[in-house]
N, C-alpha and C. Protein backbone atom coordinates (compact mmCIF):
# COMPACT_ATOMS: atom_id res chain seq x y z
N UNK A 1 12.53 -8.27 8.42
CA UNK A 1 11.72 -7.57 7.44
C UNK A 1 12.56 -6.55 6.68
N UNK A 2 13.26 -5.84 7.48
CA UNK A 2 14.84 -5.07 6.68
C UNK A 2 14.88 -6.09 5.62
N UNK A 3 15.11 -7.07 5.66
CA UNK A 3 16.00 -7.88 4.51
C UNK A 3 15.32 -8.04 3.16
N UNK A 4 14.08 -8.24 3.67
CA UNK A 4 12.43 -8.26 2.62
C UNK A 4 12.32 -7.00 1.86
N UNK A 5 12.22 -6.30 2.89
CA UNK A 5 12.40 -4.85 1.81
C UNK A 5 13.10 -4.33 1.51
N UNK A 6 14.66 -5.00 1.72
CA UNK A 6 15.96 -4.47 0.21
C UNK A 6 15.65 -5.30 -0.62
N UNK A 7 15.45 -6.77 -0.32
CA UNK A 7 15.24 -7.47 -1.63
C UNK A 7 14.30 -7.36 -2.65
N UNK A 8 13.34 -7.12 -2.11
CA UNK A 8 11.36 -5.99 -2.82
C UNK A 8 12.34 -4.73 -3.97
N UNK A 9 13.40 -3.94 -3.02
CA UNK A 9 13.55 -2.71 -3.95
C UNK A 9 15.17 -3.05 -4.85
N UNK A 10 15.32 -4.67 -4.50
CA UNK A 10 16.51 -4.71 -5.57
C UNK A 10 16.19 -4.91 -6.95
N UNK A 11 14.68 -5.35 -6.88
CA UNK A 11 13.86 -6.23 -7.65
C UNK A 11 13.75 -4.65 -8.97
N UNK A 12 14.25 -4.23 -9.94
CA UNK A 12 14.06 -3.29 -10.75
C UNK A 12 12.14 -2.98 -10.92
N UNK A 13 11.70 -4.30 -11.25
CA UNK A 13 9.90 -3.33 -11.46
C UNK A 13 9.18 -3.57 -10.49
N UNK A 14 9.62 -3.78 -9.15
CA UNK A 14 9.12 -3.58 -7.71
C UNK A 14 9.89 -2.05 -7.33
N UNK A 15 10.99 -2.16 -7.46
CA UNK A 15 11.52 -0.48 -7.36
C UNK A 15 10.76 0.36 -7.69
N UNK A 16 10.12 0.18 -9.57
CA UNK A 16 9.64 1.20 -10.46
C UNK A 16 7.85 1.77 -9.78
N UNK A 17 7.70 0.42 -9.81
CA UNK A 17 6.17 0.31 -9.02
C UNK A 17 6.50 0.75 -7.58
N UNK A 18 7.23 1.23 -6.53
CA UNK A 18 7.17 1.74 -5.46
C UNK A 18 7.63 3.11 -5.73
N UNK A 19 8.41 3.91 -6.89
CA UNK A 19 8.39 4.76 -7.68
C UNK A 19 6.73 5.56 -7.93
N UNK A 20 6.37 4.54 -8.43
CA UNK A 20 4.56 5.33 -9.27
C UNK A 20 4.01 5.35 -8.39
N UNK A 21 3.78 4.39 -7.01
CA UNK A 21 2.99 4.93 -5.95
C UNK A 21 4.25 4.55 -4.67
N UNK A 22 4.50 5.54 -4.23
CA UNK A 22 5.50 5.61 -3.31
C UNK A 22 4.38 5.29 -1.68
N UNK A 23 5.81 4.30 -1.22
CA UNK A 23 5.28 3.23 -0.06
C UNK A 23 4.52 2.03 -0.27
N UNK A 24 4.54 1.78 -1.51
CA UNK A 24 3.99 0.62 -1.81
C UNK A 24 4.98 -0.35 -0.77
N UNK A 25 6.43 -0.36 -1.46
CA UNK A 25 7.08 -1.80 -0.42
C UNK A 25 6.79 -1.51 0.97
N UNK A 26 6.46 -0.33 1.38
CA UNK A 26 6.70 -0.11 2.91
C UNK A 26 5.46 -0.90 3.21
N UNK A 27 4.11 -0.74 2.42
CA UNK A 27 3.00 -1.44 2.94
C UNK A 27 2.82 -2.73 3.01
N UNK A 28 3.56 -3.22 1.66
CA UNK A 28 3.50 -4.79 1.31
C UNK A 28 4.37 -5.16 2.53
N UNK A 29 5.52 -4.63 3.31
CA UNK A 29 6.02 -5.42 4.45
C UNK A 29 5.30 -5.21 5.49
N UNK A 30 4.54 -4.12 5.59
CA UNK A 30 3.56 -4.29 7.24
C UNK A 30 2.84 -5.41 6.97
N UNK A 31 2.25 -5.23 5.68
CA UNK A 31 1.00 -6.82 5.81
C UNK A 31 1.68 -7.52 5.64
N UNK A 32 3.20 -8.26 5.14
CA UNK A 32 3.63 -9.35 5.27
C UNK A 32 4.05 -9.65 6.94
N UNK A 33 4.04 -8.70 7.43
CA UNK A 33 4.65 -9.15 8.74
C UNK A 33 4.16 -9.95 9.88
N UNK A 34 2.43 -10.10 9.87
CA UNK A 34 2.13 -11.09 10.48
C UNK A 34 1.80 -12.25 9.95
N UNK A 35 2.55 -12.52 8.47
CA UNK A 35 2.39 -13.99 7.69
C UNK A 35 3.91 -14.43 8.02
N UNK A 36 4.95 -13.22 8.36
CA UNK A 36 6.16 -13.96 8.50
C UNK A 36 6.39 -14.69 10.00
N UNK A 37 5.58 -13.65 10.27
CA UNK A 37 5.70 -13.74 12.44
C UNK A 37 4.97 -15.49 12.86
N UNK A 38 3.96 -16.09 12.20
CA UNK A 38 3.34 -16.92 12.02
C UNK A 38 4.16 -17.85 11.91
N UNK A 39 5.38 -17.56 10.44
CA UNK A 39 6.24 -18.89 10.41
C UNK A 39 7.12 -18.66 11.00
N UNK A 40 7.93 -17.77 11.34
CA UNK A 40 8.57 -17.95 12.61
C UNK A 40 8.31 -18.67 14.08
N UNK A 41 7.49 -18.33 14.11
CA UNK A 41 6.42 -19.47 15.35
C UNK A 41 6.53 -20.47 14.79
N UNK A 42 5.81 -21.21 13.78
CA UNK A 42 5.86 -22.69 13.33
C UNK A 42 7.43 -22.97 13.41
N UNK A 43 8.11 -22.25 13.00
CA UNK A 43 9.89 -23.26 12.90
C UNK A 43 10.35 -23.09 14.07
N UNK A 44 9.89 -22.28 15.01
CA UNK A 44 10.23 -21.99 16.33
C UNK A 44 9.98 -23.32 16.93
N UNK A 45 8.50 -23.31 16.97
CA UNK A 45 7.62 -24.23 17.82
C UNK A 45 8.46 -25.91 17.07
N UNK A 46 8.78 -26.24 16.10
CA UNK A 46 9.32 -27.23 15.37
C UNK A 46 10.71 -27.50 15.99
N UNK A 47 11.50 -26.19 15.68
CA UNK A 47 13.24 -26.84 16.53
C UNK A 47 13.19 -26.60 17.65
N UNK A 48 12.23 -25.76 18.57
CA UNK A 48 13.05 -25.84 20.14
C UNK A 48 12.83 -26.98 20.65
N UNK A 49 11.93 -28.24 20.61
CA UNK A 49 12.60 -29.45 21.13
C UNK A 49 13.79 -29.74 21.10
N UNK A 50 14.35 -29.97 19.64
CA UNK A 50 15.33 -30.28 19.41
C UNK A 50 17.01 -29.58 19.63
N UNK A 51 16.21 -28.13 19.92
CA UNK A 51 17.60 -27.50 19.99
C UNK A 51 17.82 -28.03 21.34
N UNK A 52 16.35 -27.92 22.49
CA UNK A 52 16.72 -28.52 23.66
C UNK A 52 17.43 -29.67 24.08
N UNK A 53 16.87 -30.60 23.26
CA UNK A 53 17.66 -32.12 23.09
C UNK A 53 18.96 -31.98 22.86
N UNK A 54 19.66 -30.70 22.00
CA UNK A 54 20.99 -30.94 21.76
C UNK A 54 21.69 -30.30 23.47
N UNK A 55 20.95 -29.47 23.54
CA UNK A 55 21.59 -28.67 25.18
C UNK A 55 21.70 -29.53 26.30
N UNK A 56 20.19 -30.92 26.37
CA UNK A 56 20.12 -31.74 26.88
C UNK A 56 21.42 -32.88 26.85
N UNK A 57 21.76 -33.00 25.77
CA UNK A 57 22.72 -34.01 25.84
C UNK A 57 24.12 -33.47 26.16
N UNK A 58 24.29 -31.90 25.85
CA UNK A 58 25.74 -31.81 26.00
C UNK A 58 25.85 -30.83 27.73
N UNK A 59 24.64 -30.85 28.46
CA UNK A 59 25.01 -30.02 30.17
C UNK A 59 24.33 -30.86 31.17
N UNK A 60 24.45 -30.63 32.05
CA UNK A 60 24.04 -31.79 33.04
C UNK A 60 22.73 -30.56 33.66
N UNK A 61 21.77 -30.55 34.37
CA UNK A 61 20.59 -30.34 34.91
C UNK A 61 21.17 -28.82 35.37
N UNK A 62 22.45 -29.01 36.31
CA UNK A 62 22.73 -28.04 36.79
C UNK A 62 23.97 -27.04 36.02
N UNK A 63 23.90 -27.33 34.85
CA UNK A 63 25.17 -26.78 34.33
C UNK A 63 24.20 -25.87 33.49
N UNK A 64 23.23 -26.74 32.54
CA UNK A 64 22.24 -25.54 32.09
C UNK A 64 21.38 -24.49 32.94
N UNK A 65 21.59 -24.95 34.25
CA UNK A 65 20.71 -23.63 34.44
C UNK A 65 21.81 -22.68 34.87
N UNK A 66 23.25 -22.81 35.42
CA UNK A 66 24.14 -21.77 35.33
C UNK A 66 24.44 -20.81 33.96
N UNK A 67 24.18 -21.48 32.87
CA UNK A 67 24.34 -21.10 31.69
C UNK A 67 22.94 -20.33 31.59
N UNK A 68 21.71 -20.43 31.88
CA UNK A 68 20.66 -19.88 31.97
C UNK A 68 21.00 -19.01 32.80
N UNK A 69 21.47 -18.61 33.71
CA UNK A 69 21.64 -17.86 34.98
C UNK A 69 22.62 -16.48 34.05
N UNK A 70 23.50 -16.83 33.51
CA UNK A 70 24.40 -16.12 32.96
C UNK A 70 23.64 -15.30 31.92
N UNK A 71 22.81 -15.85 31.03
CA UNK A 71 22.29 -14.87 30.40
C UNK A 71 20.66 -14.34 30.81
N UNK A 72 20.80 -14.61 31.65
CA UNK A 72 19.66 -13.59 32.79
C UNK A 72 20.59 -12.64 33.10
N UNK A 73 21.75 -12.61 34.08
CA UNK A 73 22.64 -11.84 34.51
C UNK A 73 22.37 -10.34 33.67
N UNK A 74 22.81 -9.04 33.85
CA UNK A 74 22.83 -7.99 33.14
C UNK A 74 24.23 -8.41 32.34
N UNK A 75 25.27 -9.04 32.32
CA UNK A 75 26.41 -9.22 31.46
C UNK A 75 26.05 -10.05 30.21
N UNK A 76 24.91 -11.32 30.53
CA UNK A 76 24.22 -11.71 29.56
C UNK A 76 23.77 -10.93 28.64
N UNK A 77 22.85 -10.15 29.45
CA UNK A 77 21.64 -9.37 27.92
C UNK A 77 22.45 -8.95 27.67
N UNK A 78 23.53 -8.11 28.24
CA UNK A 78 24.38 -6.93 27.61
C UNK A 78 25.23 -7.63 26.53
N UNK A 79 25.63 -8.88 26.79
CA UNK A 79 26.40 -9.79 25.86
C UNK A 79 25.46 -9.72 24.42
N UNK A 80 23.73 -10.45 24.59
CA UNK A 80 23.10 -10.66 23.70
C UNK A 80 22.61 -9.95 23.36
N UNK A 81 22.23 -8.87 23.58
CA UNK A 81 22.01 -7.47 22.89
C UNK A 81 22.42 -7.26 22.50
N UNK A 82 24.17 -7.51 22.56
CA UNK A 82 25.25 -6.79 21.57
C UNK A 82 25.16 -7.72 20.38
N UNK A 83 25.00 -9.08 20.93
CA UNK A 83 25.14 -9.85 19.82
C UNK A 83 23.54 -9.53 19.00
N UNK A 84 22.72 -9.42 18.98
CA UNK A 84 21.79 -9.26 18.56
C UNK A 84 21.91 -7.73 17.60
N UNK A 85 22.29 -6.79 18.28
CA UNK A 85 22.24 -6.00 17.26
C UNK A 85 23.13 -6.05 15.96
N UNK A 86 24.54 -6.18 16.34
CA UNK A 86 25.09 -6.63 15.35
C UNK A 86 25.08 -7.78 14.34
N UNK A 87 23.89 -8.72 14.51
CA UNK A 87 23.28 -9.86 13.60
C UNK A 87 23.33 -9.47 12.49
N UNK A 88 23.86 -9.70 11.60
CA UNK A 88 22.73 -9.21 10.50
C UNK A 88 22.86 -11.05 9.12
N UNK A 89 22.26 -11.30 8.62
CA UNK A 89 22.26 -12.12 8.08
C UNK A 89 22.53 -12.07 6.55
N UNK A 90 23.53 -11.18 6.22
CA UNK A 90 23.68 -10.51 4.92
C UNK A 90 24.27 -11.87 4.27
N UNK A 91 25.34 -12.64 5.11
CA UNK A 91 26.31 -13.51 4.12
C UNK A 91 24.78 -14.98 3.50
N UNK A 92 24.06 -15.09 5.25
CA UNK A 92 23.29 -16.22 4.44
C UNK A 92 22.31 -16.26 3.42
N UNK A 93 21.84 -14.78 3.39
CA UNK A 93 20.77 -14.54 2.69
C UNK A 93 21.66 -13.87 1.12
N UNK A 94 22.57 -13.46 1.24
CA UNK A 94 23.83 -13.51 -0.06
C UNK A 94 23.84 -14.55 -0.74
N UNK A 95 23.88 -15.47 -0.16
CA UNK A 95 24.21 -17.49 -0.64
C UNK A 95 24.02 -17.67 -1.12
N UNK A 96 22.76 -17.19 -1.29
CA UNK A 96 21.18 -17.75 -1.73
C UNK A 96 21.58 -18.38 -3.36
N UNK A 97 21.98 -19.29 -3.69
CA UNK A 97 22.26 -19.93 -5.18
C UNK A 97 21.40 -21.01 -5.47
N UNK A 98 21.76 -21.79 -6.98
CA UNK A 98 21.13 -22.62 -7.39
C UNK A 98 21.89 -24.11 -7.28
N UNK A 99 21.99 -24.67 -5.60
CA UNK A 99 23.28 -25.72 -5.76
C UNK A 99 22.40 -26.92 -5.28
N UNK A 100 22.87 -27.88 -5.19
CA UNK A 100 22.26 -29.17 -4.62
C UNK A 100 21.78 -29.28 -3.25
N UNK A 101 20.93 -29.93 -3.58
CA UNK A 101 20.66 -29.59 -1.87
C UNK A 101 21.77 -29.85 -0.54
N UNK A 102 23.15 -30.88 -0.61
CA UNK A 102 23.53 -31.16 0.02
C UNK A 102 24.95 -29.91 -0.28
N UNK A 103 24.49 -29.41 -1.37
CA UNK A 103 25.37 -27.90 -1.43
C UNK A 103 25.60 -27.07 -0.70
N UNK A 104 23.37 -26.78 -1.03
CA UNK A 104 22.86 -25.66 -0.74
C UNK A 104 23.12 -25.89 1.16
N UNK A 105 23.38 -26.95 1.37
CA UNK A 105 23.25 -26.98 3.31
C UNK A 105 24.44 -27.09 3.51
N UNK A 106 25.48 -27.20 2.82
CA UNK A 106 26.47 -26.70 3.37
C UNK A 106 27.18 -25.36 3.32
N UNK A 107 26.76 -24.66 1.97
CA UNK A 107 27.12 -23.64 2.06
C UNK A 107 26.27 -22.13 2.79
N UNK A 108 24.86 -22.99 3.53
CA UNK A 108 24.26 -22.09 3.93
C UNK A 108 24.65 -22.16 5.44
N UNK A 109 25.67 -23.63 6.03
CA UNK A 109 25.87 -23.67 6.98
C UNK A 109 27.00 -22.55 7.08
N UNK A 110 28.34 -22.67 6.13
CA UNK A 110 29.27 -21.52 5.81
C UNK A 110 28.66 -20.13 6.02
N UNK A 111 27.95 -19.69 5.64
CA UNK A 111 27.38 -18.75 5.86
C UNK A 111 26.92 -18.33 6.75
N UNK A 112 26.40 -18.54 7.78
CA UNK A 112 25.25 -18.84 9.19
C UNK A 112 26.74 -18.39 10.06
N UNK A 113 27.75 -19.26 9.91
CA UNK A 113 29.05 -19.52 10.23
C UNK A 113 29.59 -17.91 10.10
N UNK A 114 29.76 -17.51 8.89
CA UNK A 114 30.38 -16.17 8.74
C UNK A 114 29.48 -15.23 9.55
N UNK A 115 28.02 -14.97 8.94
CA UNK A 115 27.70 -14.07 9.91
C UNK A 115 27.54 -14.31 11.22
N UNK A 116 27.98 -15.33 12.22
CA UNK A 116 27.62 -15.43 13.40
C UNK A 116 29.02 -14.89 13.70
N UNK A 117 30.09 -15.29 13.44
CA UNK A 117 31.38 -14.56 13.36
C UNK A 117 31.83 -13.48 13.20
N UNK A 118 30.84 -12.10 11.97
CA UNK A 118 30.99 -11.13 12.31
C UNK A 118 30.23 -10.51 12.94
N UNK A 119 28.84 -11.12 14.26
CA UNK A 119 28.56 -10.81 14.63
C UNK A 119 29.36 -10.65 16.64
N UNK A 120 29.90 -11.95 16.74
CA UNK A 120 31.08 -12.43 17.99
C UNK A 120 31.95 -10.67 17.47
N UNK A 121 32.72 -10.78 16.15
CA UNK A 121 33.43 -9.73 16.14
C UNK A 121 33.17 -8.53 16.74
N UNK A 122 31.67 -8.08 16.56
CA UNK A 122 31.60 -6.75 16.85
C UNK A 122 31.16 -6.95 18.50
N UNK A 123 30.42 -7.80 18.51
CA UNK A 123 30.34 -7.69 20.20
C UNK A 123 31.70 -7.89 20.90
N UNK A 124 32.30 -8.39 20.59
CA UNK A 124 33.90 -8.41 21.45
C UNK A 124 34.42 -7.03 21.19
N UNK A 125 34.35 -6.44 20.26
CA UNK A 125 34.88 -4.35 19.69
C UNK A 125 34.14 -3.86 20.74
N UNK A 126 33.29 -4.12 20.99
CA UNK A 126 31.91 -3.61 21.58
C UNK A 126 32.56 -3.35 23.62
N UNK A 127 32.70 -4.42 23.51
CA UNK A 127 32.72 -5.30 25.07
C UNK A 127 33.76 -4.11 25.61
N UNK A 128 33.60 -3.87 27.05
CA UNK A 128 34.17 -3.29 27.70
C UNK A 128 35.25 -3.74 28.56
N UNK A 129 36.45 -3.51 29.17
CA UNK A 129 37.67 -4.05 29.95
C UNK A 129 36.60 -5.29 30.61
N UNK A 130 35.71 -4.21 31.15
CA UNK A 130 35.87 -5.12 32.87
C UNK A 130 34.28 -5.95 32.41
N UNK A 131 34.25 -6.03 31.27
CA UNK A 131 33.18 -7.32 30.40
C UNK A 131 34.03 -8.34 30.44
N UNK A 132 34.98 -8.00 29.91
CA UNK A 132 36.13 -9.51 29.59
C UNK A 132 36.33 -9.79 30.86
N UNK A 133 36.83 -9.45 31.95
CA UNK A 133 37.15 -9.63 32.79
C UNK A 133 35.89 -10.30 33.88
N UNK A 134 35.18 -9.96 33.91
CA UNK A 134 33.70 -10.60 34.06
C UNK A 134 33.94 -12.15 33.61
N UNK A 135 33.59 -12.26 32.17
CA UNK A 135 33.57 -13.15 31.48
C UNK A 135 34.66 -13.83 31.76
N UNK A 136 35.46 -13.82 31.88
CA UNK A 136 36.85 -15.01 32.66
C UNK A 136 36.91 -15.52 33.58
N UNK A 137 35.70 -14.82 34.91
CA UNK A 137 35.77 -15.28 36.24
C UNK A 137 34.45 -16.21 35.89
N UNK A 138 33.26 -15.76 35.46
CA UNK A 138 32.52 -16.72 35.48
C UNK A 138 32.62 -17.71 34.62
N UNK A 139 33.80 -18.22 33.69
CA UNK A 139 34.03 -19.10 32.88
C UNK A 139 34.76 -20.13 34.07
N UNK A 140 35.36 -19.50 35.13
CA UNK A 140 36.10 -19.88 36.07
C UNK A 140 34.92 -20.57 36.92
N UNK A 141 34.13 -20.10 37.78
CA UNK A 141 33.44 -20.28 38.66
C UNK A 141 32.45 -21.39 37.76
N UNK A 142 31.85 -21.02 36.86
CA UNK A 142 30.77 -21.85 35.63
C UNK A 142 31.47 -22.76 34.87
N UNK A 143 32.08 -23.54 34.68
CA UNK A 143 32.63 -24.22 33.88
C UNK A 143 31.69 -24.72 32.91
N UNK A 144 30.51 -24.70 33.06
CA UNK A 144 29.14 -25.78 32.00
C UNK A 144 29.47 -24.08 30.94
N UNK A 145 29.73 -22.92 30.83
CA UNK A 145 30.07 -21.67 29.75
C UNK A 145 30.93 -22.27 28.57
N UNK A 146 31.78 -23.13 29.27
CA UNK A 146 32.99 -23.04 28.33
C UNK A 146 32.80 -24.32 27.47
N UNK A 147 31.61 -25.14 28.11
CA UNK A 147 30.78 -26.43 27.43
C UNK A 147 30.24 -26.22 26.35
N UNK A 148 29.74 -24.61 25.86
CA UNK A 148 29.23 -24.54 25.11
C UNK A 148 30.01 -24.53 24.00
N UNK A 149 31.30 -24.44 23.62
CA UNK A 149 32.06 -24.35 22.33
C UNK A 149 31.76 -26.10 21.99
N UNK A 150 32.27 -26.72 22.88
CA UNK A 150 31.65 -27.98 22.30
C UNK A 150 30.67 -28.41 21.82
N UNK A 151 29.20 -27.96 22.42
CA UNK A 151 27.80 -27.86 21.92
C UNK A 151 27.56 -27.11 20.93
N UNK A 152 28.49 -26.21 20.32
CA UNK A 152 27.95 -25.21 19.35
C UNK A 152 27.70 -25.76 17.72
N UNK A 153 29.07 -26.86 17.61
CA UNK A 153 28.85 -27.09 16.30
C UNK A 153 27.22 -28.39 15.97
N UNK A 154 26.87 -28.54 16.95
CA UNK A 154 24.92 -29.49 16.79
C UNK A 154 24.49 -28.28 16.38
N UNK A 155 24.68 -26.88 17.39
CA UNK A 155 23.77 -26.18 17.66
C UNK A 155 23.54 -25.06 16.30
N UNK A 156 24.94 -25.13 15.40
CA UNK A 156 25.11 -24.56 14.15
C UNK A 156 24.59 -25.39 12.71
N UNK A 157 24.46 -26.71 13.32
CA UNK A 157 23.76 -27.38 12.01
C UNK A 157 22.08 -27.24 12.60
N UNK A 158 21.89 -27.56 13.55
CA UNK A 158 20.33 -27.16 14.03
C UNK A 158 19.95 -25.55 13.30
N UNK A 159 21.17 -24.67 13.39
CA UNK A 159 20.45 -23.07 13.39
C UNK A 159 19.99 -23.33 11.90
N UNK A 160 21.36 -24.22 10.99
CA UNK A 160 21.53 -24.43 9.36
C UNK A 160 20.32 -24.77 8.94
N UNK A 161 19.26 -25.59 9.85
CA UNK A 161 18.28 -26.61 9.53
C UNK A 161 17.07 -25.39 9.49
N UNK A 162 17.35 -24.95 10.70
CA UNK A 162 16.31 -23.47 10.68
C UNK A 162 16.26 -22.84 9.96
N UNK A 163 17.29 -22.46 9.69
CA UNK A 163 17.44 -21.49 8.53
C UNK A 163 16.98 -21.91 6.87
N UNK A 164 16.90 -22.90 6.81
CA UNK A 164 16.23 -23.61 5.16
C UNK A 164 15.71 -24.22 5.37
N UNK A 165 14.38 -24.10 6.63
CA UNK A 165 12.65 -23.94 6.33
C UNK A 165 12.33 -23.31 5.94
N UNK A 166 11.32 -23.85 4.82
CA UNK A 166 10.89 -23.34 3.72
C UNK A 166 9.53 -22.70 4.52
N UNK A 167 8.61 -22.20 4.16
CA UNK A 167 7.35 -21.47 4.38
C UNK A 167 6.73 -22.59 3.67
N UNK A 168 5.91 -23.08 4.44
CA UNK A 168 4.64 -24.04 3.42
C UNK A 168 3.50 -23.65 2.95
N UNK A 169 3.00 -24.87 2.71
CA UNK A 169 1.87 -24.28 1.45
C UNK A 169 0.98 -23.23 1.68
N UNK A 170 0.66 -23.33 3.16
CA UNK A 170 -0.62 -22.31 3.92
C UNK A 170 0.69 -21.06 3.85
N UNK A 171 1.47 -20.85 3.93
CA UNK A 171 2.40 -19.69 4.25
C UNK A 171 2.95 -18.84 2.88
N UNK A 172 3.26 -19.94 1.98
CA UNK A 172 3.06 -19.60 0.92
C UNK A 172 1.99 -18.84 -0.06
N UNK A 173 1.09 -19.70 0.23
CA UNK A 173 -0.42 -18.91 -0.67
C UNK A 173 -0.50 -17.72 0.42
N UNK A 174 -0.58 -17.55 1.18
CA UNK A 174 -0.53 -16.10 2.50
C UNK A 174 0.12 -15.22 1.44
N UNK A 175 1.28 -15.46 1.55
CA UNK A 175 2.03 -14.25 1.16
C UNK A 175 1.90 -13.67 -0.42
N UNK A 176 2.08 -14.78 -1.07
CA UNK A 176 1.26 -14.50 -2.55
C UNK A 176 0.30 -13.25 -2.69
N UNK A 177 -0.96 -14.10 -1.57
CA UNK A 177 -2.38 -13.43 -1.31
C UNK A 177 -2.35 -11.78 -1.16
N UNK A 178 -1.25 -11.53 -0.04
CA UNK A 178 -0.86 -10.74 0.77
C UNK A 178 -0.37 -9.36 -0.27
N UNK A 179 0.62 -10.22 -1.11
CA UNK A 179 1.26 -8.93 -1.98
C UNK A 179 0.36 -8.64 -3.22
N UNK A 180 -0.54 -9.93 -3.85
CA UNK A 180 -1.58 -9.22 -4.63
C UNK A 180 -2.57 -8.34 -3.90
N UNK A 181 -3.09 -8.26 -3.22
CA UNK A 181 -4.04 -7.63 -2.61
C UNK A 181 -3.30 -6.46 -2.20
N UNK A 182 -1.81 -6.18 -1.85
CA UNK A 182 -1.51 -4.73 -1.83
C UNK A 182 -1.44 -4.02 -3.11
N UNK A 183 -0.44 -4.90 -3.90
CA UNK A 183 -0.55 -4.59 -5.76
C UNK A 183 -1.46 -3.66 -5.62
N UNK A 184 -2.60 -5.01 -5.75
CA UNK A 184 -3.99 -4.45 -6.50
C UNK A 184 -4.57 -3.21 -6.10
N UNK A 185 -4.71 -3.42 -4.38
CA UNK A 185 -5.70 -1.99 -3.96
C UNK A 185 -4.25 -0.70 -4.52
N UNK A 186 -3.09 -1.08 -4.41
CA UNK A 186 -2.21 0.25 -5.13
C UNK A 186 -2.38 1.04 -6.37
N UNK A 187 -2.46 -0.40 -7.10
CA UNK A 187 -2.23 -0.17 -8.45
C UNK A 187 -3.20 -0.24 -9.41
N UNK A 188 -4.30 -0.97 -8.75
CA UNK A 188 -5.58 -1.50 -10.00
C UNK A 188 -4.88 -2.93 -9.82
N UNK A 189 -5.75 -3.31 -10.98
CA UNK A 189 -5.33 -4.68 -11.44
C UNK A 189 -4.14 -5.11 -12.18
């Protein structure tokens, strides 16, 4: 929703209009937020088969659940927390151009690519001695960990695929709905 509401105030007469009645964007993103949370669920509920299917084909029964085990572990969250905060999706949502579709999916895969990369970056700045050191023994002991560089590039065209779902028609007219009806009760008609 960060991303929604820089793009709302890059917009010059969405700026001006949150100008004449100040908090307008702040409101238009609370009520967008359970039309976005909605499609997040739908593309959720849509790829985790499939992301499973890709995990399915590249670990054996017991290799995924060591890999499950690992990010249960406190070195996990602490891993994905780090990685999580430092997410940010600036390069894919940057992309954003007018190219072909077989363009637009590759260069949104490039992208997905960069920021997942400067997100690895900062969690490794982040990471402490005896993190790495952690992380080497159970790459040792876990070998299905080090499976995952092989699984990653399915798992980066799957994220690519996620990432350019579109919002459909019911999600669409929502949000439309959503920002006239803040407009309006703001501004009048």
């Amino acid at each position: 929703m960060k991303v929604v509401r820089r793009e709302f105030a890059s917009v010059p007469q969405i700026a001006a209009l949150n100008a004449k009645s100040s908090g307008l964007i702040d409101e238009a993103i609370t009520e967008l937020r359970p039309v976005f949370r909605d499609y997040q669920e739908r593309v959720r509920l849509l790829y985790r088969p499939r992301m499973i299917g890709i995990l399915a084909d590249g670990l054996t029964p017991s290799e995924a659940s060591d890999v499950a085990e690992f990010y249960r572990s406190d070195l996990g969250r602490r891993v994905m927390g780090l990685a999580s905060r430092n997410y940010s999706p600036d390069a894919t949502i940057g992309g954003i151009a007018q190219l072909t579709e077989s363009e637009e999916f590759e260069a949104a895969q490039e992208d997905i690519e960069m920021d997942l990369r400067a997100a690895t970056n900062a969690v490794m700045k982040e990471m402490r001695d005896e993190d790495f050191s952690a992380v080497a023994r159970l790459m040792q002991e876990k070998p299905a960990l080090l499976k995952l560089n092989a699984i990653n590039p399915k798992i980066l065209e799957m994220r690519t695929q996620m990432e350019n779902e579109q919002p459909n028609e019911q999600e669409l007219a929502r949000i439309d709905s959503t920002i006239e009806r803040v407009f309006s009760k703001r501004l009048g008609n």
